[in-house]
C-alpha atoms as a PDB file:
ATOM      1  CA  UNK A   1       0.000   0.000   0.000  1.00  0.00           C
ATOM      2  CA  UNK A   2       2.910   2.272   0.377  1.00  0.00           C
ATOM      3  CA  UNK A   3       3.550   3.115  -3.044  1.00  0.00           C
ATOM      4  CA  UNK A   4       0.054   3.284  -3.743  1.00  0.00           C
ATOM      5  CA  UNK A   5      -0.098   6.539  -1.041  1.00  0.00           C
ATOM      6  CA  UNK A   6       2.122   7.983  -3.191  1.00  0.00           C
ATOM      7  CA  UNK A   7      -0.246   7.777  -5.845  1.00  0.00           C
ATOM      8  CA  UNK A   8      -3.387   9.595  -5.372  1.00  0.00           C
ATOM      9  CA  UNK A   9      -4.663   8.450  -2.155  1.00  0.00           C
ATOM     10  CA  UNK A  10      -8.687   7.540  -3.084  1.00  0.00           C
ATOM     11  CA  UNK A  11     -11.185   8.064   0.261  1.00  0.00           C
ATOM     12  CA  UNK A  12     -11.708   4.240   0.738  1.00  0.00           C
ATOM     13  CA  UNK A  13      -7.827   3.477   1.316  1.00  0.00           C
ATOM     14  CA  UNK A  14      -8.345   6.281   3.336  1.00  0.00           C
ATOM     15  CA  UNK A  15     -10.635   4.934   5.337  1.00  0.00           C
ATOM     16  CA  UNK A  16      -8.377   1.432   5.799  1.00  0.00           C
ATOM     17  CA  UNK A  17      -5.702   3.790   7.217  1.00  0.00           C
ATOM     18  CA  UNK A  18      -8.223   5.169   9.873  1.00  0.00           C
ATOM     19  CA  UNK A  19      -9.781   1.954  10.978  1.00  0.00           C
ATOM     20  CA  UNK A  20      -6.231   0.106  11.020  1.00  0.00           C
ATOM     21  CA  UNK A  21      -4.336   3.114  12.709  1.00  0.00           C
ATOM     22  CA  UNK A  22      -6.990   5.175  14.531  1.00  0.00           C
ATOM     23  CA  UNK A  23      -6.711   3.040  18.271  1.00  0.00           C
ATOM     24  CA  UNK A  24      -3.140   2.355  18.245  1.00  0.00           C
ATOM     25  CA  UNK A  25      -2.450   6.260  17.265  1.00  0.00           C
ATOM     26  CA  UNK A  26      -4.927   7.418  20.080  1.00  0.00           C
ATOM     27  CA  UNK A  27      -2.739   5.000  22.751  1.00  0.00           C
ATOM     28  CA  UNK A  28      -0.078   6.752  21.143  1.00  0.00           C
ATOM     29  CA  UNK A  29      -1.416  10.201  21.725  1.00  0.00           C
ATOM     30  CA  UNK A  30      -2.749   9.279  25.377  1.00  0.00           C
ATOM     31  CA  UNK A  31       1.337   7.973  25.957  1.00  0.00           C
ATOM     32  CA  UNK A  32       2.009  12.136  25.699  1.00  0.00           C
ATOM     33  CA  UNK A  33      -1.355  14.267  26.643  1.00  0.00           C
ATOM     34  CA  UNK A  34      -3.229  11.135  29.334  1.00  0.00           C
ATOM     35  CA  UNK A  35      -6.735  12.265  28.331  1.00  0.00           C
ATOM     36  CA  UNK A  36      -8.815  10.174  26.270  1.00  0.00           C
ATOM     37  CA  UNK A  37     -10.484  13.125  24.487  1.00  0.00           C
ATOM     38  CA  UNK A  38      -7.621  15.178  23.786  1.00  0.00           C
ATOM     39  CA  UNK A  39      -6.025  12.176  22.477  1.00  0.00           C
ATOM     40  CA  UNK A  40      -9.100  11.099  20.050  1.00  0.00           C
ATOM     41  CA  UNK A  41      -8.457  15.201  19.258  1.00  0.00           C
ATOM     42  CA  UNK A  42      -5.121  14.894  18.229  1.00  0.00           C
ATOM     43  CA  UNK A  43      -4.814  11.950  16.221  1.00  0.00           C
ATOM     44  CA  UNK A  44      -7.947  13.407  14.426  1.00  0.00           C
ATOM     45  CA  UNK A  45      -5.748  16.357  13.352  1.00  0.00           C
ATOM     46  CA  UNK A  46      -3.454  14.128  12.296  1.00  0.00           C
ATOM     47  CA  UNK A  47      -5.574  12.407   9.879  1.00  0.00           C
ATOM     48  CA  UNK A  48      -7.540  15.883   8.790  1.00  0.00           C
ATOM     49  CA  UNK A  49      -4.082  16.991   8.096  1.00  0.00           C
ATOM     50  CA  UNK A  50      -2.993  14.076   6.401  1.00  0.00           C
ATOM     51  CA  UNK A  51      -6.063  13.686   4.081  1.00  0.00           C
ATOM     52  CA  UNK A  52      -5.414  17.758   3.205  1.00  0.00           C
ATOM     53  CA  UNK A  53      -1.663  17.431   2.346  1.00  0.00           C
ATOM     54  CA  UNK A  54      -1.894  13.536   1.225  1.00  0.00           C
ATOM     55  CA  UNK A  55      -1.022  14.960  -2.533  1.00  0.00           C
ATOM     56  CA  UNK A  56       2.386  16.142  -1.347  1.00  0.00           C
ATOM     57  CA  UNK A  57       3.334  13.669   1.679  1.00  0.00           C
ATOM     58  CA  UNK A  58       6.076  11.256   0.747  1.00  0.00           C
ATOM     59  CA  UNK A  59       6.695   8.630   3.024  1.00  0.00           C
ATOM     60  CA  UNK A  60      10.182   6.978   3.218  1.00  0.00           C
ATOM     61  CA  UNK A  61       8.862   4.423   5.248  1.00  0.00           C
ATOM     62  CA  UNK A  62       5.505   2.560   6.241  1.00  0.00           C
ATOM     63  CA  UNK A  63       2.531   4.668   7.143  1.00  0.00           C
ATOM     64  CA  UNK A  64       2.229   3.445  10.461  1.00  0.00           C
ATOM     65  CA  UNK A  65       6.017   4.381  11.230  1.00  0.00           C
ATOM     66  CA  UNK A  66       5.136   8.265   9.813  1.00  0.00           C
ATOM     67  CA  UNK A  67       2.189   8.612  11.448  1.00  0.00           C
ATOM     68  CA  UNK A  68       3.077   7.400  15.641  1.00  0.00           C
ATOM     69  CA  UNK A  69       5.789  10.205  14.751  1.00  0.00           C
ATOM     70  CA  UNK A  70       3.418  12.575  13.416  1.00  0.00           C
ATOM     71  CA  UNK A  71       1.163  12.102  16.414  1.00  0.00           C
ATOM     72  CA  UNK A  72       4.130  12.092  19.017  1.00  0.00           C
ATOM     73  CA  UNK A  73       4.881  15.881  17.610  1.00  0.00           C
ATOM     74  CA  UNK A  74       1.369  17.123  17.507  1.00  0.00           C
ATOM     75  CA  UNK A  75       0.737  15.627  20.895  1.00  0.00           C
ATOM     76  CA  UNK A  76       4.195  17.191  22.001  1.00  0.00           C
ATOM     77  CA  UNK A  77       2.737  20.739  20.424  1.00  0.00           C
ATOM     78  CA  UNK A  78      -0.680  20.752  22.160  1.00  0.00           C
ATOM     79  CA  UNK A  79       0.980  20.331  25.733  1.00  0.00           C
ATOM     80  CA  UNK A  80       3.310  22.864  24.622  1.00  0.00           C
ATOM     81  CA  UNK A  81       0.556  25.427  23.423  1.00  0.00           C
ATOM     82  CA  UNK A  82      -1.539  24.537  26.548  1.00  0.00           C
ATOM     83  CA  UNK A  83       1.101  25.284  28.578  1.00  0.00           C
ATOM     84  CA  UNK A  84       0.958  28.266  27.117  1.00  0.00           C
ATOM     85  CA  UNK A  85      -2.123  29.150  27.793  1.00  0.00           C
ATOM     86  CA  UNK A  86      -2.505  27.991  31.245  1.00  0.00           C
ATOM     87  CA  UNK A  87       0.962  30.033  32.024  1.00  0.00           C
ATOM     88  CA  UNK A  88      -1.156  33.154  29.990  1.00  0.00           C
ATOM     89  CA  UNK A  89      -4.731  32.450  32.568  1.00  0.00           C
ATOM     90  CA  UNK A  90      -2.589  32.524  35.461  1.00  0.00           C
ATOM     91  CA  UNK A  91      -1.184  35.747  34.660  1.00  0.00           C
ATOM     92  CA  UNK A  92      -4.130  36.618  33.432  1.00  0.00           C
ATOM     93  CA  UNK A  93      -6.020  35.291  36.906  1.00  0.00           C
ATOM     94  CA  UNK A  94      -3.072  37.029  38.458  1.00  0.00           C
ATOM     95  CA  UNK A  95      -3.453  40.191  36.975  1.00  0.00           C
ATOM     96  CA  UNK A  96      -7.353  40.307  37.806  1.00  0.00           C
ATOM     97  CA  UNK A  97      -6.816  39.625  41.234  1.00  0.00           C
ATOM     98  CA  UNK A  98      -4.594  42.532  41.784  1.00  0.00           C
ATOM     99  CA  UNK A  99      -7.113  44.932  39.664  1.00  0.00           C
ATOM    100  CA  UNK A 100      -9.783  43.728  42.403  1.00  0.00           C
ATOM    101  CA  UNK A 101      -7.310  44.294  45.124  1.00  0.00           C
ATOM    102  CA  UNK A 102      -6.821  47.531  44.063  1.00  0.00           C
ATOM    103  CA  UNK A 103     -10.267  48.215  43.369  1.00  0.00           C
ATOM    104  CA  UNK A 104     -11.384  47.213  46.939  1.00  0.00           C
ATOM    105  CA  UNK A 105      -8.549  49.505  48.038  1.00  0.00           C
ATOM    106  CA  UNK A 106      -9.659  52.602  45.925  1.00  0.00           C
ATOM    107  CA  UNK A 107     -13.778  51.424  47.418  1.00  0.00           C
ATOM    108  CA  UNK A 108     -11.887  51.521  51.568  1.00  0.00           C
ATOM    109  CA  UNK A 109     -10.202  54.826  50.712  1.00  0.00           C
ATOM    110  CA  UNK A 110     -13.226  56.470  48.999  1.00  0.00           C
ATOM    111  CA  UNK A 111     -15.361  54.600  51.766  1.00  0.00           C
ATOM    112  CA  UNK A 112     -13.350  56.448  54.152  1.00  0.00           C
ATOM    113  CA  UNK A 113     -13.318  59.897  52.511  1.00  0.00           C
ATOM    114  CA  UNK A 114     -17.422  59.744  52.378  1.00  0.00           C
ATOM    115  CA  UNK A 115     -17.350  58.890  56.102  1.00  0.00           C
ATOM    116  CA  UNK A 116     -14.728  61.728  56.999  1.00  0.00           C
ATOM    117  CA  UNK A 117     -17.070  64.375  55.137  1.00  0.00           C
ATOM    118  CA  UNK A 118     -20.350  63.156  56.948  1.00  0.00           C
ATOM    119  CA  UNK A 119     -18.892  63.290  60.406  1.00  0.00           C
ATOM    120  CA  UNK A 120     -17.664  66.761  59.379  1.00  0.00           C
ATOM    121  CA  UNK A 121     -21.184  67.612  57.977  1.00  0.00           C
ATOM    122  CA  UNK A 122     -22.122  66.420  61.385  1.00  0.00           C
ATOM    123  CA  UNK A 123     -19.926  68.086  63.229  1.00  0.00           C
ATOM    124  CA  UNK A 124     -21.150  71.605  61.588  1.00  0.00           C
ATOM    125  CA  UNK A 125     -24.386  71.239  63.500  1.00  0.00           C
ATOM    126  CA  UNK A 126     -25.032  73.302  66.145  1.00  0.00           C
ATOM    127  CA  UNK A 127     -24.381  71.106  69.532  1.00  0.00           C
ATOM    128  CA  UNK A 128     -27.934  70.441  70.788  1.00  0.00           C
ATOM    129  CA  UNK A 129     -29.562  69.550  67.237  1.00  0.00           C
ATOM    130  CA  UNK A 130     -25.708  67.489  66.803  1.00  0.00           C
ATOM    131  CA  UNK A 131     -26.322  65.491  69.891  1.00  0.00           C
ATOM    132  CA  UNK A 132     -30.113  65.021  69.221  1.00  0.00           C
ATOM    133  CA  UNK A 133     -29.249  63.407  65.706  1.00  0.00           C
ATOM    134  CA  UNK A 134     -26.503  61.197  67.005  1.00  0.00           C
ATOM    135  CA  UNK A 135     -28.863  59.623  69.667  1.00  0.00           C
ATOM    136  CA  UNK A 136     -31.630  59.113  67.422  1.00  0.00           C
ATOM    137  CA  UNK A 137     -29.442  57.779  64.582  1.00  0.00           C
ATOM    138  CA  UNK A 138     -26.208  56.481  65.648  1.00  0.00           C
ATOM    139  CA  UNK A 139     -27.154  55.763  69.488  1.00  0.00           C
ATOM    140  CA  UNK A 140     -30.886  54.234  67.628  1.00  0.00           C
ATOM    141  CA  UNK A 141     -33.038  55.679  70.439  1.00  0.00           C
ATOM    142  CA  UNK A 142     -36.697  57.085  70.019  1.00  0.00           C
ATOM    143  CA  UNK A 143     -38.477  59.964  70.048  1.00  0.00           C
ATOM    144  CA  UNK A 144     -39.665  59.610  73.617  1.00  0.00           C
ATOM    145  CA  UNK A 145     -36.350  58.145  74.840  1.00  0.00           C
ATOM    146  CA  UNK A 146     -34.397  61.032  73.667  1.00  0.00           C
ATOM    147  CA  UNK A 147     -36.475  63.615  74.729  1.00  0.00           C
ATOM    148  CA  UNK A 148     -35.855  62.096  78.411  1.00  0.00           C
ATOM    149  CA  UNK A 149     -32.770  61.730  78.129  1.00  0.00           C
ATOM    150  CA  UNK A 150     -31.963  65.693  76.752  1.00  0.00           C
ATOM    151  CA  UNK A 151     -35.127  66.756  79.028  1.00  0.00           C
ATOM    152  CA  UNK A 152     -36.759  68.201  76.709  1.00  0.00           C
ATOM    153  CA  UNK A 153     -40.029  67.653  74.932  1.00  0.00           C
ATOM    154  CA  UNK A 154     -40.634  65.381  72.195  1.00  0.00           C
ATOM    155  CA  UNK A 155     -41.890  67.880  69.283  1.00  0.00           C
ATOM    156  CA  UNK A 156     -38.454  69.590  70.409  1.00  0.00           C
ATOM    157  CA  UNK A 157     -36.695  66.110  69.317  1.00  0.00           C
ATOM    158  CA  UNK A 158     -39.179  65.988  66.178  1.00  0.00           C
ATOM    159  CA  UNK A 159     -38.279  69.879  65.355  1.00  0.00           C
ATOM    160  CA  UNK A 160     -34.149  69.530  65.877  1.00  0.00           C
ATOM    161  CA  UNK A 161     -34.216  66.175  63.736  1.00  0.00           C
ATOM    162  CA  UNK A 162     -36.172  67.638  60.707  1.00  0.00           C
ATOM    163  CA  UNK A 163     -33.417  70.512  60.698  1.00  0.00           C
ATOM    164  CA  UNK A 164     -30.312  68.295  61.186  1.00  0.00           C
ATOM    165  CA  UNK A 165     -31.920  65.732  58.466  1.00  0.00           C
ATOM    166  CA  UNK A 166     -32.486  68.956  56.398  1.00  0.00           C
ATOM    167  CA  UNK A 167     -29.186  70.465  56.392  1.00  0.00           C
ATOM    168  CA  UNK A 168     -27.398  67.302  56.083  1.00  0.00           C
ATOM    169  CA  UNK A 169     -29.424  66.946  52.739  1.00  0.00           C
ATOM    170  CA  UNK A 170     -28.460  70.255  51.443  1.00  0.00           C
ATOM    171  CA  UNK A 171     -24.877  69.662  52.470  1.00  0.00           C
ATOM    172  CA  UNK A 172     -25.017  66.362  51.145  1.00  0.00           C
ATOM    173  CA  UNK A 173     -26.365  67.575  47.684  1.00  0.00           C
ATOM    174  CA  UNK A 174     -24.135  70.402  47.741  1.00  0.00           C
ATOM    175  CA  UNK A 175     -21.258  67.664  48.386  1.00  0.00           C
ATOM    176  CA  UNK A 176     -22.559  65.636  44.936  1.00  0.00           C
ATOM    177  CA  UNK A 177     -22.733  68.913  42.544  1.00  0.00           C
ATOM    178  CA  UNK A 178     -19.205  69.628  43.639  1.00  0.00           C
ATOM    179  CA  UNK A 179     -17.721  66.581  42.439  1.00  0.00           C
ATOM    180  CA  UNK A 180     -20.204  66.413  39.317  1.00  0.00           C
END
């Protein structure tokens, strides 16, 4: 059969040199890659490529001897291309890890920033209304509880909220047109 490869190789001898080679190639193949799949991959690029450039391949000896040699180098190839790429997704993991680092860095810091400018908006209030605010919403006590607490009466509490809520709302927006 090996001088009638050179020849013009018809689809039916082909087909013999699939069904004669295709298992022993793929043990061949699993010798270099050990997965089934990938090997069954590359010995089918073998024999794609074969059939494509079967005009021009001259073999020197039998077909069986060309082709474990043929697989051996493309299963050699595809570990070196996939280590490749798994070198190039751990950079690339890597490299995303870091941006997300530095991301949740930039968040803290800005975090931080927002939270320095509220206490200062805070801190701007005049003391009773300041102290009134921080009980009802840092301290989380009522209406009633407040008012006992400061001795004074409860639409007092109502009255110094509704201003400290107020201004902290116009400071706030006056915060967001400055850095729009």
């Amino acid at each position: 059969m090996e001088g009638e490869e050179r020849a013009t190789l018809s689809i039916i001898d082909f087909e013999v040199l699939f069904r004669k080679n295709h298992k022993f190639l793929c043990m061949v193949a699993m010798d270099y890659v050990h997965d089934p799949y990938i090997a069954e991959d590359v010995v089918q690029d073998f024999f794609i490529s074969y059939w494509q450039r079967r005009d021009i391949v001259q073999l020197n000896t039998s077909f069986e001897a060309y082709a474990r040699r043929a697989v051996k180098y493309k299963s050699i190839d595809y570990l070196r291309k996939s280590a490749i790429t798994e070198k190039l997704n751990t950079t690339l993991t890597i490299i995303e890890k870091q941006a997300v680092l530095h991301q949740e860095q930039e968040d803290q810091e800005l975090q931080h920033q927002r939270y320095i400018k509220i206490m200062e908006m805070i801190q701007s209030l005049p003391q009773d209304r300041r102290n009134i605010f921080i009980l009802h919403a840092m301290e989380k006590l009522s209406y009633t509880q407040i008012a006992e607490k400061q001795s004074i009466s409860i639409n007092t509490v109502k009255t110094q909220l509704r201003r400290a809520y107020t201004a902290l709302r116009s400071k706030t927006l006056g915060l967001l047109m400055g850095i729009l």
